[in-house]
PDB file of N, CA and C in Angstrom:
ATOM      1  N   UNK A   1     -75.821 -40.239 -99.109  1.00  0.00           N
ATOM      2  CA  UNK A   1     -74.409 -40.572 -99.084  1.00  0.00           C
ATOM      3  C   UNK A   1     -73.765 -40.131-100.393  1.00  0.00           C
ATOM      4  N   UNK A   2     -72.441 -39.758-100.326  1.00  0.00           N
ATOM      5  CA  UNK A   2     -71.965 -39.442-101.357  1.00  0.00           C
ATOM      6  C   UNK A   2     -71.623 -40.141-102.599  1.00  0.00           C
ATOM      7  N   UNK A   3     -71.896 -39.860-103.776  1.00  0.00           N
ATOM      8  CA  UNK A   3     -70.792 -40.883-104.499  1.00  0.00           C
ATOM      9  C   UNK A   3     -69.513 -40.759-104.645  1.00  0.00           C
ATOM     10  N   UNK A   4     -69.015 -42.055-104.792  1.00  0.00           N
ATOM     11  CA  UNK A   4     -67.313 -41.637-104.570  1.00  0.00           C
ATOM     12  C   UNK A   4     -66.690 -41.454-105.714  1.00  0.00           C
ATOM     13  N   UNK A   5     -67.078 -40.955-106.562  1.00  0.00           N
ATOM     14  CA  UNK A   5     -66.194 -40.383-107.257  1.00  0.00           C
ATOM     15  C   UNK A   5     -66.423 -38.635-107.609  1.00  0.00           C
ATOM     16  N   UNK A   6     -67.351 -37.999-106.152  1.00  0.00           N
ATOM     17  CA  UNK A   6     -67.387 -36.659-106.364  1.00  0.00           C
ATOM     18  C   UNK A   6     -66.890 -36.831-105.027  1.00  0.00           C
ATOM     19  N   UNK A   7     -66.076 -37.877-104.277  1.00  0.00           N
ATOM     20  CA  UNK A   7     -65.905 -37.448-103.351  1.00  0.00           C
ATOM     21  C   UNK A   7     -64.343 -37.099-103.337  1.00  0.00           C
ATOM     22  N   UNK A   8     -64.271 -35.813-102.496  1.00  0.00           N
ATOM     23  CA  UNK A   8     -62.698 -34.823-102.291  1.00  0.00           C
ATOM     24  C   UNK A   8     -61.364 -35.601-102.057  1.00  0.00           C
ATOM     25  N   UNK A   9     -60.505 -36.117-102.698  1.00  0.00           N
ATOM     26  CA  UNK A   9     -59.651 -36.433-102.250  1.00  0.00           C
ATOM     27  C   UNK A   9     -58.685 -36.240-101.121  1.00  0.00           C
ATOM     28  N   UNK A  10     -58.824 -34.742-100.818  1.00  0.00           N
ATOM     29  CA  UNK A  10     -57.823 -34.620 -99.937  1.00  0.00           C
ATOM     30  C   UNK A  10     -58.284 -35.087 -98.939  1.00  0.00           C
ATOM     31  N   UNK A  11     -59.264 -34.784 -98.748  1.00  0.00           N
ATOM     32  CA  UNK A  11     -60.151 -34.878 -97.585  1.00  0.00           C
ATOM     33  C   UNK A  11     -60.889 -36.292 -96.625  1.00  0.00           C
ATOM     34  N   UNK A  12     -60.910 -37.048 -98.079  1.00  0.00           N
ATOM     35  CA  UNK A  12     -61.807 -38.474 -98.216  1.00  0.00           C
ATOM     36  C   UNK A  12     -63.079 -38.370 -97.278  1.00  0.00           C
ATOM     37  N   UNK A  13     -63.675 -36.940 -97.587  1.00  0.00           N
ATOM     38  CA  UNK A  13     -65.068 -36.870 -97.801  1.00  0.00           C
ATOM     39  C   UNK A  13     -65.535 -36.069 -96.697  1.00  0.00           C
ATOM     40  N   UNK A  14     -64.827 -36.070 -95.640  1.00  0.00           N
ATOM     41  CA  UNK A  14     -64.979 -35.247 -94.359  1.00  0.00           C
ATOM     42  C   UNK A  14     -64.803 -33.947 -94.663  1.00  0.00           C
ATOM     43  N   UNK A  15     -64.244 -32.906 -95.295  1.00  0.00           N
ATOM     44  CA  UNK A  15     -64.372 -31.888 -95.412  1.00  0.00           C
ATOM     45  C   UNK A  15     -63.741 -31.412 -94.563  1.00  0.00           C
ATOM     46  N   UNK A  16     -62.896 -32.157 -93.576  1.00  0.00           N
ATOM     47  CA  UNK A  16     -61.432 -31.776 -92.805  1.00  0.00           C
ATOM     48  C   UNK A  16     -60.064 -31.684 -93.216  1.00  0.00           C
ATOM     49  N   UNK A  17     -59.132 -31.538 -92.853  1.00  0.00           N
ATOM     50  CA  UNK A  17     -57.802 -31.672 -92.944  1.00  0.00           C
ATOM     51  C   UNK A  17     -56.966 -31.421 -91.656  1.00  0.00           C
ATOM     52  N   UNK A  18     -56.038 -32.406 -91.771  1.00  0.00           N
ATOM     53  CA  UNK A  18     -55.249 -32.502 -90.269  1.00  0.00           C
ATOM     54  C   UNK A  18     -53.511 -32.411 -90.461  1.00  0.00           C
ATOM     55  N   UNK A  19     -53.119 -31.710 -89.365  1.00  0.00           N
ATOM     56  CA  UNK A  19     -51.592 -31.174 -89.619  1.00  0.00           C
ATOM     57  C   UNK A  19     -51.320 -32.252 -89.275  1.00  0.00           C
ATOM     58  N   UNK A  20     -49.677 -32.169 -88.865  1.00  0.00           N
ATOM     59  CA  UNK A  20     -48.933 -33.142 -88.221  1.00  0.00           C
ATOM     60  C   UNK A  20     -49.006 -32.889 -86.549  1.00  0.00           C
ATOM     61  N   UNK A  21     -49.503 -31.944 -85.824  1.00  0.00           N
ATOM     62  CA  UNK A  21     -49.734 -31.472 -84.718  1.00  0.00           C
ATOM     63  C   UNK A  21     -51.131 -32.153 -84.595  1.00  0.00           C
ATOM     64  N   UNK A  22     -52.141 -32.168 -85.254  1.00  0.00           N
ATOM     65  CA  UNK A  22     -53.273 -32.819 -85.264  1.00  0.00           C
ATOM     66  C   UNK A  22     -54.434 -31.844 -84.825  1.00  0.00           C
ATOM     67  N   UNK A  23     -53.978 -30.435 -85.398  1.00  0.00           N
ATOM     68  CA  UNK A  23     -55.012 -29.470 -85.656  1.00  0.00           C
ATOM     69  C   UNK A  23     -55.921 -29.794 -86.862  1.00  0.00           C
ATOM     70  N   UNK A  24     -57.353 -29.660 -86.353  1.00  0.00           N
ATOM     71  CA  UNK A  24     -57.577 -29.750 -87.804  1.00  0.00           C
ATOM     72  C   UNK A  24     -58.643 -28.378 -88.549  1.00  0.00           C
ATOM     73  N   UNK A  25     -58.555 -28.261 -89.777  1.00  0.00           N
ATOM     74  CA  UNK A  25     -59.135 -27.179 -90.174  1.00  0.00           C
ATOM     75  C   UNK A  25     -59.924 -27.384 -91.551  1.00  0.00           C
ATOM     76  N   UNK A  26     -60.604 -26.652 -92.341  1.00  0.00           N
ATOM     77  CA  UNK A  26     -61.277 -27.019 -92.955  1.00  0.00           C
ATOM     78  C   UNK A  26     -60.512 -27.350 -94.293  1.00  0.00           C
ATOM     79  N   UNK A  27     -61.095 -28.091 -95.316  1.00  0.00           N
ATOM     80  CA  UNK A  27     -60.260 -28.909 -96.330  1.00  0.00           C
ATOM     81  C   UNK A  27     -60.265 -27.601 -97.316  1.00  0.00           C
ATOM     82  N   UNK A  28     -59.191 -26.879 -97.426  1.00  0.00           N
ATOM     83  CA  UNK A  28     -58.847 -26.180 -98.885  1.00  0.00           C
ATOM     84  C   UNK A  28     -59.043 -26.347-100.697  1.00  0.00           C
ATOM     85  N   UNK A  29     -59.481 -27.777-100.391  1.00  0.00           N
ATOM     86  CA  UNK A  29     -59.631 -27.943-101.600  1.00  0.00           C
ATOM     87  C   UNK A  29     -60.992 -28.112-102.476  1.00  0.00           C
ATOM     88  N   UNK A  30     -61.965 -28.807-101.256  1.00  0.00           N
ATOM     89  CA  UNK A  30     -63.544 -28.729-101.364  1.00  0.00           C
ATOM     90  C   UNK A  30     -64.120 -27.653-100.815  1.00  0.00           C
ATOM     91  N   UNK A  31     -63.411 -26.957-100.320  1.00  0.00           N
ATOM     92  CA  UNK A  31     -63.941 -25.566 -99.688  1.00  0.00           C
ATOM     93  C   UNK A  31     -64.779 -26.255 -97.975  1.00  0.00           C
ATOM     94  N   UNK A  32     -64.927 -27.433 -97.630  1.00  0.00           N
ATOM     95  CA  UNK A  32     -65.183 -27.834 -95.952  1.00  0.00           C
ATOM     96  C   UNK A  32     -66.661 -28.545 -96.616  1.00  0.00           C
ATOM     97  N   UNK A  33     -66.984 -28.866 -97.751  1.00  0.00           N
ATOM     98  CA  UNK A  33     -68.179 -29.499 -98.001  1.00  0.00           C
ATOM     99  C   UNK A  33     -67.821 -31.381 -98.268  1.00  0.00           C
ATOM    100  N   UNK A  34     -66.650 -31.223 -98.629  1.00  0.00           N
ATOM    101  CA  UNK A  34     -66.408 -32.967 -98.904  1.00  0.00           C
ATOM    102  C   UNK A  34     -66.570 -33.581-100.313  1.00  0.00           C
ATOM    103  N   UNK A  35     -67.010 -32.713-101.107  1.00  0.00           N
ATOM    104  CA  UNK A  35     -67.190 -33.055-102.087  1.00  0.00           C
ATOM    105  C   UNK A  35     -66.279 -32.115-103.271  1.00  0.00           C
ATOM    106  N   UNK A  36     -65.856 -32.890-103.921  1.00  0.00           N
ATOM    107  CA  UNK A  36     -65.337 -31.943-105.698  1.00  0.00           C
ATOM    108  C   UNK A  36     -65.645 -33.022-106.810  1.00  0.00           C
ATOM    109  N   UNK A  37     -66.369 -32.091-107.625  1.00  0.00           N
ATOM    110  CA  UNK A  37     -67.056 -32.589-108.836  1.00  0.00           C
ATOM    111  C   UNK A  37     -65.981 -32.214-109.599  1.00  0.00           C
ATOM    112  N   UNK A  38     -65.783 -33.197-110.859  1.00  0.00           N
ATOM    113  CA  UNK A  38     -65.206 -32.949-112.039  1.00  0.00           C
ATOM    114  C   UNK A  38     -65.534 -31.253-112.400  1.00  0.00           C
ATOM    115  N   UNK A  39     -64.667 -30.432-113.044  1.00  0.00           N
ATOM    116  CA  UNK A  39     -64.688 -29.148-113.453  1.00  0.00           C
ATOM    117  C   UNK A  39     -64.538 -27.885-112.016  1.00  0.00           C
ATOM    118  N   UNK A  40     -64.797 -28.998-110.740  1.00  0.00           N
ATOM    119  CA  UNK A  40     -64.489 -27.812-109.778  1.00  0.00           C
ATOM    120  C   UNK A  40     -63.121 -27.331-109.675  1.00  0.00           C
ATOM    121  N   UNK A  41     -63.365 -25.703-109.471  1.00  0.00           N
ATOM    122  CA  UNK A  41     -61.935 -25.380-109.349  1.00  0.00           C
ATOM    123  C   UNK A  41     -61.725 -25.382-107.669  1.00  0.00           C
ATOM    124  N   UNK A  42     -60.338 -25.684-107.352  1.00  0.00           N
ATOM    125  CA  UNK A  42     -60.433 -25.433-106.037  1.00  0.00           C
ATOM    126  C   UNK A  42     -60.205 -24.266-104.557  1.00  0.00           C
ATOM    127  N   UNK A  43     -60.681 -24.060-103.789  1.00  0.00           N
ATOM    128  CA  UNK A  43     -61.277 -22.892-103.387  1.00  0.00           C
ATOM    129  C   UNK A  43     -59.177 -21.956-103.563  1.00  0.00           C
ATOM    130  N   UNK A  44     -59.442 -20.638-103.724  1.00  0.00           N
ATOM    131  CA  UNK A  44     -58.389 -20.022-104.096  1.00  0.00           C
ATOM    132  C   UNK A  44     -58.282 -18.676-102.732  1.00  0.00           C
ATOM    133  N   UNK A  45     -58.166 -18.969-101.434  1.00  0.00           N
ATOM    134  CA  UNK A  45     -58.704 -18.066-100.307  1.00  0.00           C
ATOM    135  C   UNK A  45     -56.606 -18.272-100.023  1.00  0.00           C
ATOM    136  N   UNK A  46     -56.265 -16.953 -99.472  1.00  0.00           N
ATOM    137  CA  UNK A  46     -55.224 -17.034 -98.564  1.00  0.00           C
ATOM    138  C   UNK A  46     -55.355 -17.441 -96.955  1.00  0.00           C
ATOM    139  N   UNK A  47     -54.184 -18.456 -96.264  1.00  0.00           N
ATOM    140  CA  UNK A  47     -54.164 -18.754 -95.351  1.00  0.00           C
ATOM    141  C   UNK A  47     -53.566 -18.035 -94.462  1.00  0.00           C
ATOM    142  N   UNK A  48     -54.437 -17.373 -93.437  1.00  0.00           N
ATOM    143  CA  UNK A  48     -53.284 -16.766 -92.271  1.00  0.00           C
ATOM    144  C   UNK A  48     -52.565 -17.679 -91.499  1.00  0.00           C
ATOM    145  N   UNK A  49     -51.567 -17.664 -90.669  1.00  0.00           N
ATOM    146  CA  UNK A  49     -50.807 -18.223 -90.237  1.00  0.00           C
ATOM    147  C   UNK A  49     -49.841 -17.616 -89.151  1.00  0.00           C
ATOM    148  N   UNK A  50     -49.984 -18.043 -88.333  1.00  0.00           N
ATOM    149  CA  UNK A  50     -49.381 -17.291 -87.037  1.00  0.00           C
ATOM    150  C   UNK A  50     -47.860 -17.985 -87.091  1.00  0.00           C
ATOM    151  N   UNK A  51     -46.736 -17.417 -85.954  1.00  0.00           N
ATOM    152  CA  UNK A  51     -45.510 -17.709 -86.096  1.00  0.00           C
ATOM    153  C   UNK A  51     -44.813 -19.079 -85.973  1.00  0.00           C
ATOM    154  N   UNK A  52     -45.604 -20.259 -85.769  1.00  0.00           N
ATOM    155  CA  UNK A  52     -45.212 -21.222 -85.727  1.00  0.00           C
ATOM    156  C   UNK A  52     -45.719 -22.014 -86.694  1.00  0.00           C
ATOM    157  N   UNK A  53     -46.308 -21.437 -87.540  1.00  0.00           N
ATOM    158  CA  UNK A  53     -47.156 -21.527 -89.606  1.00  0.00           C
ATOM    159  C   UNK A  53     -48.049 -22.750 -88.959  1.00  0.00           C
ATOM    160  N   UNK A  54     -49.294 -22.643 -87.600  1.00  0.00           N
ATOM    161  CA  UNK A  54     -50.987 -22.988 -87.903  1.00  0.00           C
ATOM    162  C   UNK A  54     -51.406 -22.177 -88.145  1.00  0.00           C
ATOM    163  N   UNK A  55     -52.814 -22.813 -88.612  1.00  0.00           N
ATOM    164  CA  UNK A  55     -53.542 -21.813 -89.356  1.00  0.00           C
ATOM    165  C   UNK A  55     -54.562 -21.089 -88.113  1.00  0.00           C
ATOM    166  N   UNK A  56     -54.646 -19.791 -88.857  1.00  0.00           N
ATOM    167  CA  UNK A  56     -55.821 -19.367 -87.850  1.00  0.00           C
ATOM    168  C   UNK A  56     -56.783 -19.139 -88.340  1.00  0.00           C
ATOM    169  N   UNK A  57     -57.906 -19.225 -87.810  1.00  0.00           N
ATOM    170  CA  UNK A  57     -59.157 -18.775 -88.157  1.00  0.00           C
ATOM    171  C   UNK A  57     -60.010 -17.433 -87.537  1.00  0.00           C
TER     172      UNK A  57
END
């Protein structure tokens, strides 16, 4: 189990993230692992985005 204080905020540990549509896709900020340690930087990838701005994969 994780400890919680490497655990991802955005995410609160799931390594998901959810729109307001209730797509969900992987967390941008832990990179989809759930975890960010002190000194991590966070993942720096461009999002595609189709015409109604979800994301695609």
């Amino acid at each position: 189990m994780n400890n919680r204080e490497n655990t991802c905020s955005a995410c609160d540990g799931s390594g998901l993230l959810m729109d307001d549509e209730q797509w969900k896709y992987p967390c941008t900020i832990c990179g989809g692992d759930g975890i960010f340690k002190a000194g991590d930087s966070p993942e720096q990838r461009p999002i595609d985005v189709d015409d109604m701005n979800r994301t695609l994969e």
